[in-house]
Protein backbone atom coordinates (compact mmCIF):
# COMPACT_ATOMS: atom_id res chain seq x y z
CA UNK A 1 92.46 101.27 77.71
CA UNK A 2 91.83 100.35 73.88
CA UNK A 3 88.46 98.79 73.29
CA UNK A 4 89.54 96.42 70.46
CA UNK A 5 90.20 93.13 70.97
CA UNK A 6 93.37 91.67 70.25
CA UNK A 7 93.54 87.76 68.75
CA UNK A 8 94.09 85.59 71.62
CA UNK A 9 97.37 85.76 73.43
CA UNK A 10 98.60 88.68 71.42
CA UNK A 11 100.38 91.21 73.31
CA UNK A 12 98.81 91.11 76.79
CA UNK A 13 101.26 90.85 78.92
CA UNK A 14 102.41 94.53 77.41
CA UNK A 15 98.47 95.40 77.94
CA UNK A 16 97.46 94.41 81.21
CA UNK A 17 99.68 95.69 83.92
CA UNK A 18 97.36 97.15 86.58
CA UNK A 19 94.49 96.00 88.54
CA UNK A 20 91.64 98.37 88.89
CA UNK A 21 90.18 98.99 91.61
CA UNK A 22 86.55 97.31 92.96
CA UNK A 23 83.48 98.41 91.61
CA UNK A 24 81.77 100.86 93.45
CA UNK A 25 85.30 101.72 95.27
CA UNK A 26 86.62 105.19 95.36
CA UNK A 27 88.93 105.06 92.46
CA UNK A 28 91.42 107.77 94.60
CA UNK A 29 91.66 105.57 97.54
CA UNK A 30 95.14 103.88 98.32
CA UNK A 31 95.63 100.61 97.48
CA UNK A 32 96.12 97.90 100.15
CA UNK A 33 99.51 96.79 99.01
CA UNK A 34 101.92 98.76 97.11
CA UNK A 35 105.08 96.81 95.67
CA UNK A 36 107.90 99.02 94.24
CA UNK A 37 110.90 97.54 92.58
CA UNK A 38 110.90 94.87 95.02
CA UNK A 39 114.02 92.69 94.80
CA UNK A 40 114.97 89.90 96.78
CA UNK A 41 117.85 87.19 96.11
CA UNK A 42 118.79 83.72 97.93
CA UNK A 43 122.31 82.34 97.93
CA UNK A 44 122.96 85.00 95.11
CA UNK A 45 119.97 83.64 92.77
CA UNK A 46 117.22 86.54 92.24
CA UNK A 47 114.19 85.44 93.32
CA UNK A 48 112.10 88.39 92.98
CA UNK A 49 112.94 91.07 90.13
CA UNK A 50 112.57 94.17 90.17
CA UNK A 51 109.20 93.66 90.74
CA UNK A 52 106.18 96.95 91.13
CA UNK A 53 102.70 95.89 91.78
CA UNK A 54 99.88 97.73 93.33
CA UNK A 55 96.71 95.92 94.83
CA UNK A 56 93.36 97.56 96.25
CA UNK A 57 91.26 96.56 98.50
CA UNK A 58 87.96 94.71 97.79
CA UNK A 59 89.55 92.24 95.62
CA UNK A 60 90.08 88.25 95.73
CA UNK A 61 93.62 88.14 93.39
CA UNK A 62 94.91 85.09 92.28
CA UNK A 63 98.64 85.07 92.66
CA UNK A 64 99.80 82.54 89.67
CA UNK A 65 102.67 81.09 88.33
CA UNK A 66 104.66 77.94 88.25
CA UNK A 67 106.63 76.94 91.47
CA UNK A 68 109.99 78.85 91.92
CA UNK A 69 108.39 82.07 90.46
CA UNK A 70 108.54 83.60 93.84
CA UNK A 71 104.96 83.63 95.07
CA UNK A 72 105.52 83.14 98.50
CA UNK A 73 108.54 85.10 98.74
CA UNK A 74 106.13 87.97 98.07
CA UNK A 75 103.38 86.64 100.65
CA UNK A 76 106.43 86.52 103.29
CA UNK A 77 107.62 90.02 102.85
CA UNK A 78 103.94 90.85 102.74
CA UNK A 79 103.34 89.15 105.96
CA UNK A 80 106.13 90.92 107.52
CA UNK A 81 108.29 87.59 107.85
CA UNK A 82 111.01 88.55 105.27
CA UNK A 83 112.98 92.00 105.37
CA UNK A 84 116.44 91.60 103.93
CA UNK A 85 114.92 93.02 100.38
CA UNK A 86 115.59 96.14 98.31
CA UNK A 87 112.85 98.41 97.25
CA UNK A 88 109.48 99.60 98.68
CA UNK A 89 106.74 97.94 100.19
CA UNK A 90 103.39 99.23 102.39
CA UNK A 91 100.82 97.50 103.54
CA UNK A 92 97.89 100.05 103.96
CA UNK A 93 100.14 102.51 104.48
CA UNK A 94 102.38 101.47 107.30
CA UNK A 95 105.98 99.08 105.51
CA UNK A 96 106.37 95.73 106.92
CA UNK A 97 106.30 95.57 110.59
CA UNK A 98 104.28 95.48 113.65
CA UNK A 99 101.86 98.19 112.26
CA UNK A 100 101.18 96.40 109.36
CA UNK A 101 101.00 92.32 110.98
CA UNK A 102 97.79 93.56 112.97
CA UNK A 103 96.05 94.00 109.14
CA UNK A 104 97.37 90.92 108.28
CA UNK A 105 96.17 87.53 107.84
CA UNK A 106 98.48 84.98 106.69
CA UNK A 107 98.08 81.06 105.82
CA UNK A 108 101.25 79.73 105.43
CA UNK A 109 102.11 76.61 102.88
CA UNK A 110 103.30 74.71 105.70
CA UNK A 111 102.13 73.73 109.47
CA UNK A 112 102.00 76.15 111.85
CA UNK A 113 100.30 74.56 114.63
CA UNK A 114 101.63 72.60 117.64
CA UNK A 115 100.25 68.83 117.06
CA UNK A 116 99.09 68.72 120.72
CA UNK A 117 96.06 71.19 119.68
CA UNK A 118 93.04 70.49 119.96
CA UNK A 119 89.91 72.90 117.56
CA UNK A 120 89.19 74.45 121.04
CA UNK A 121 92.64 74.83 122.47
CA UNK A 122 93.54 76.73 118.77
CA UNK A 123 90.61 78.67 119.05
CA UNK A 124 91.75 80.05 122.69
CA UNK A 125 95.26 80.36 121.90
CA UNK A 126 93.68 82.74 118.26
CA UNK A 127 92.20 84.42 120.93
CA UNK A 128 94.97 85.29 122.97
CA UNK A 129 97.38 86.11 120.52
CA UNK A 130 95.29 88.54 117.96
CA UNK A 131 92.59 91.23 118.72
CA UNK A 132 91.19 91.13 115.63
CA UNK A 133 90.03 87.13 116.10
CA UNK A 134 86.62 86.35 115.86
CA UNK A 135 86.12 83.08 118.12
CA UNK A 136 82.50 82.61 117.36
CA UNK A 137 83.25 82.95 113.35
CA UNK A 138 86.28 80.23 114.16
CA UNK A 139 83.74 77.74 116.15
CA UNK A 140 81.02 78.49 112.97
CA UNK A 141 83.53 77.34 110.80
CA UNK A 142 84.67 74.24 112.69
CA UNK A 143 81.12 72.99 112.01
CA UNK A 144 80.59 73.80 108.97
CA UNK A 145 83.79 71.48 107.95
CA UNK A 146 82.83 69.25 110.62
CA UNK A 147 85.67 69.04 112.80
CA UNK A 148 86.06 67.23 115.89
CA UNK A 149 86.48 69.52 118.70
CA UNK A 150 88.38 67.73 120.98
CA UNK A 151 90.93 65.51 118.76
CA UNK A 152 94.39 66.70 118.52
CA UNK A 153 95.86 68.03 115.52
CA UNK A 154 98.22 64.94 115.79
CA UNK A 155 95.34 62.71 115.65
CA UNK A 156 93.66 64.51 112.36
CA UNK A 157 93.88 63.47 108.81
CA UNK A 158 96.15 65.96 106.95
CA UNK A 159 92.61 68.01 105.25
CA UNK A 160 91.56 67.82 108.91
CA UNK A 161 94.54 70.00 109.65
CA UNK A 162 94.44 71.74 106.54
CA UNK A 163 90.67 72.95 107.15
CA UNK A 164 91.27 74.11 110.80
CA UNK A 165 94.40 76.45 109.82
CA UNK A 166 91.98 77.61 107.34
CA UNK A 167 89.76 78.21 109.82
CA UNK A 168 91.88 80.10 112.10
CA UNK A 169 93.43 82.38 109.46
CA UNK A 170 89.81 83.61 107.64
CA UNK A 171 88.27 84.04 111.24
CA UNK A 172 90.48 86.92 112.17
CA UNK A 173 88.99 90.31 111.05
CA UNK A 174 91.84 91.28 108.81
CA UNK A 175 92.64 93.82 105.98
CA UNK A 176 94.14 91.77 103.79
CA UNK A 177 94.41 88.11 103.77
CA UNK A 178 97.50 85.88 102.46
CA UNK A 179 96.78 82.79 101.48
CA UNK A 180 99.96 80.35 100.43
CA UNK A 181 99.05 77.21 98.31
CA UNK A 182 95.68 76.72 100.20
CA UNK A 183 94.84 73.83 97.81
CA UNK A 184 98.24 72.28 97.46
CA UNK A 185 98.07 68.69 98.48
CA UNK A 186 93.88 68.60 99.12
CA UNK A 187 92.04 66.31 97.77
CA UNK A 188 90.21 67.30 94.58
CA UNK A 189 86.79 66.52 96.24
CA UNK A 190 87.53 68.82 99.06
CA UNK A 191 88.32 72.01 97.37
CA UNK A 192 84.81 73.22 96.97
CA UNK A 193 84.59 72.98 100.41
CA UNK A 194 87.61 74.58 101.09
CA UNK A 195 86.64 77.67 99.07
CA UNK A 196 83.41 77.82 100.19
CA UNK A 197 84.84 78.01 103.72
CA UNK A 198 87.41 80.71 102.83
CA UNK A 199 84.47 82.47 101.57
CA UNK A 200 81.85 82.08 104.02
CA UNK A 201 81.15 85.49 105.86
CA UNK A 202 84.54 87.04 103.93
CA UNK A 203 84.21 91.33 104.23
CA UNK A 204 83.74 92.57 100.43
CA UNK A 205 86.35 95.79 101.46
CA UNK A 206 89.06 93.37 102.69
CA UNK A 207 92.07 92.13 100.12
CA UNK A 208 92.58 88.86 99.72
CA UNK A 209 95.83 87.42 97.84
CA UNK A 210 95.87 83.97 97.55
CA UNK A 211 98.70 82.01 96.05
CA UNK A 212 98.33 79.02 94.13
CA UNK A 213 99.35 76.89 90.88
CA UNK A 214 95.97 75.23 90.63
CA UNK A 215 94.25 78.10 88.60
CA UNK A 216 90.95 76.05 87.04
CA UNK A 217 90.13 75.05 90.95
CA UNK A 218 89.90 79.12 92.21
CA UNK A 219 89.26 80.58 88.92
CA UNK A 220 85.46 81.00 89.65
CA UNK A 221 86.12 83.01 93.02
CA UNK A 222 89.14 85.25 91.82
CA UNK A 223 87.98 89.07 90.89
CA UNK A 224 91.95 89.93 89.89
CA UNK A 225 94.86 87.81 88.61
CA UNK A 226 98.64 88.49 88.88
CA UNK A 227 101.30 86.06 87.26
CA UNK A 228 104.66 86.17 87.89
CA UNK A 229 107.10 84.46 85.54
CA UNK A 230 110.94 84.26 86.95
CA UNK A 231 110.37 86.57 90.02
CA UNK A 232 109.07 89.00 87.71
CA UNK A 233 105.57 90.72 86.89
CA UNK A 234 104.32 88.96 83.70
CA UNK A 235 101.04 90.51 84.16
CA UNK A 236 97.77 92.14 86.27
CA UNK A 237 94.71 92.71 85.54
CA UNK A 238 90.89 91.93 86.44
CA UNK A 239 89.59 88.36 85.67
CA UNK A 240 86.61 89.27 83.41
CA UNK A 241 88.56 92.01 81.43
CA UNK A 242 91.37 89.49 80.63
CA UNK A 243 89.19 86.14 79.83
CA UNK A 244 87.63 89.08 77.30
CA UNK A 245 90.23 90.33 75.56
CA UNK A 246 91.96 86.87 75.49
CA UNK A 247 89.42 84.41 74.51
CA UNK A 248 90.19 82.21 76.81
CA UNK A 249 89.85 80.63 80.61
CA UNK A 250 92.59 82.01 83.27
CA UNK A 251 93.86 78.17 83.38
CA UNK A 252 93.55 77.88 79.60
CA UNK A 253 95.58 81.51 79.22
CA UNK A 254 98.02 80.51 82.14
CA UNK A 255 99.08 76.93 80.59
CA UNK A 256 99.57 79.28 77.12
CA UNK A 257 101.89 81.45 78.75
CA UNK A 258 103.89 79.39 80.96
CA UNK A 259 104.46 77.21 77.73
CA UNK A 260 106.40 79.76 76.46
């Protein structure tokens, strides 16, 4: 990779294209995700294009770009909930499937819960259902966003609900997390909190991809970014390396590009 600079803007979505992998990592390891000329249409409209991305593990990627662009179209043939596609996909090694959901976290964008849950009754049912979930971590978390234990998710305030599905999806000991719009719809004043939860106790070798359109609010926590643009790679790359080489903040270089 060149060491000059380029003036601001020019030429890097031609430049930046990969995302290395974490420092200290064993540059020859297999990435976590590998994305190869993924394609994936609804009612006849492409949603994703053609699309070839590789991400390794260790890294907190923001997946940007504006709604429509087929973020979590991606997260949902990640997750294993979306197989009428064409090209190749693995998830640390193993394509889509049963192999692969056991390394997989995912937070959807909408509610997944049954409204007659209570914190407790969540936790147990977490339990049941994955071997990977880590009930003390869940119960840690519950406290620190101080939720009632015993109130139904019916009875909750919506970033009540928000915070426990939060809560249930980081407390499994996953490979890779998905994360769909975790912000979307929070209240500004809770999304500190909400990162700091997502956060809290997170395993430095696990990949984390998480979606959103809010890039100044998760631009502090985010190692690697991708954008997509019209279900298509715009561009990759790590956080640091592209605020660098173009002058500007990830939201500042985002609004640029999506202006165009």
């Amino acid at each position: 990779m060149s060491t000059r600079t380029p003036a601001p803007g020019t030429g890097l979505t031609e430049r930046f294209r990969t995302i290395p992998p974490a420092w200290g990592a064993d540059p020859a390891a297999p990435p976590a995700v590998t994305v190869h000329h993924l394609t994936r249409g609804y009612r006849g409209t492409p949603v994703l294009a053609d699309l070839t991305l590789e991400l390794p593990a260790g890294r907190i990627v923001g997946l940007m770009g504006a709604n429509g662009c087929g973020k979590t179209t991606l997260l949902k043939v990640l997750a294993g909930l979306l197989a009428d596609y064409e090209g190749e996909v693995t998830i640390a090694g193993h394509t889509p499937g049963p192999e692969s959901k056991a390394l997989v976290s995912f937070l959807p964008d909408a509610a997944f819960l049954a409204e007659d849950l209570t914190a407790e009754r969540a936790v147990a049912q977490f339990s049941r259902l994955f071997a990977d979930f880590d009930a003390a971590k869940a119960r840690e978390l519950i406290g620190f966003f101080g939720l009632p234990s015993d109130r139904t998710l019916k009875a909750m305030s919506k970033g009540m609900g928000d915070k426990l599905r939060i809560t249930l999806a980081m407390s499994r000991r996953a490979r890779i997390y998905l994360l769909d719009e975790p912000l979307s719809g929070v209240d500004p004043a809770a999304r500190d909190v909400i990162l700091e939860g997502v956060l809290r106790d997170f395993d430095p070798e696990a990949l984390m991809l998480i979606s959103t359109h809010l890039i100044a609010d998760v631009e502090s926590i985010v190692d690697s970014v991708v954008f997509l643009k019209d279900g298509r790679l715009l561009l990759a790359a790590d956080a640091d390396e592209l605020r660098e080489a173009s002058g500007m903040s990830l939201d500042a270089l985002f609004r640029k590009e999506y202006r165009s």
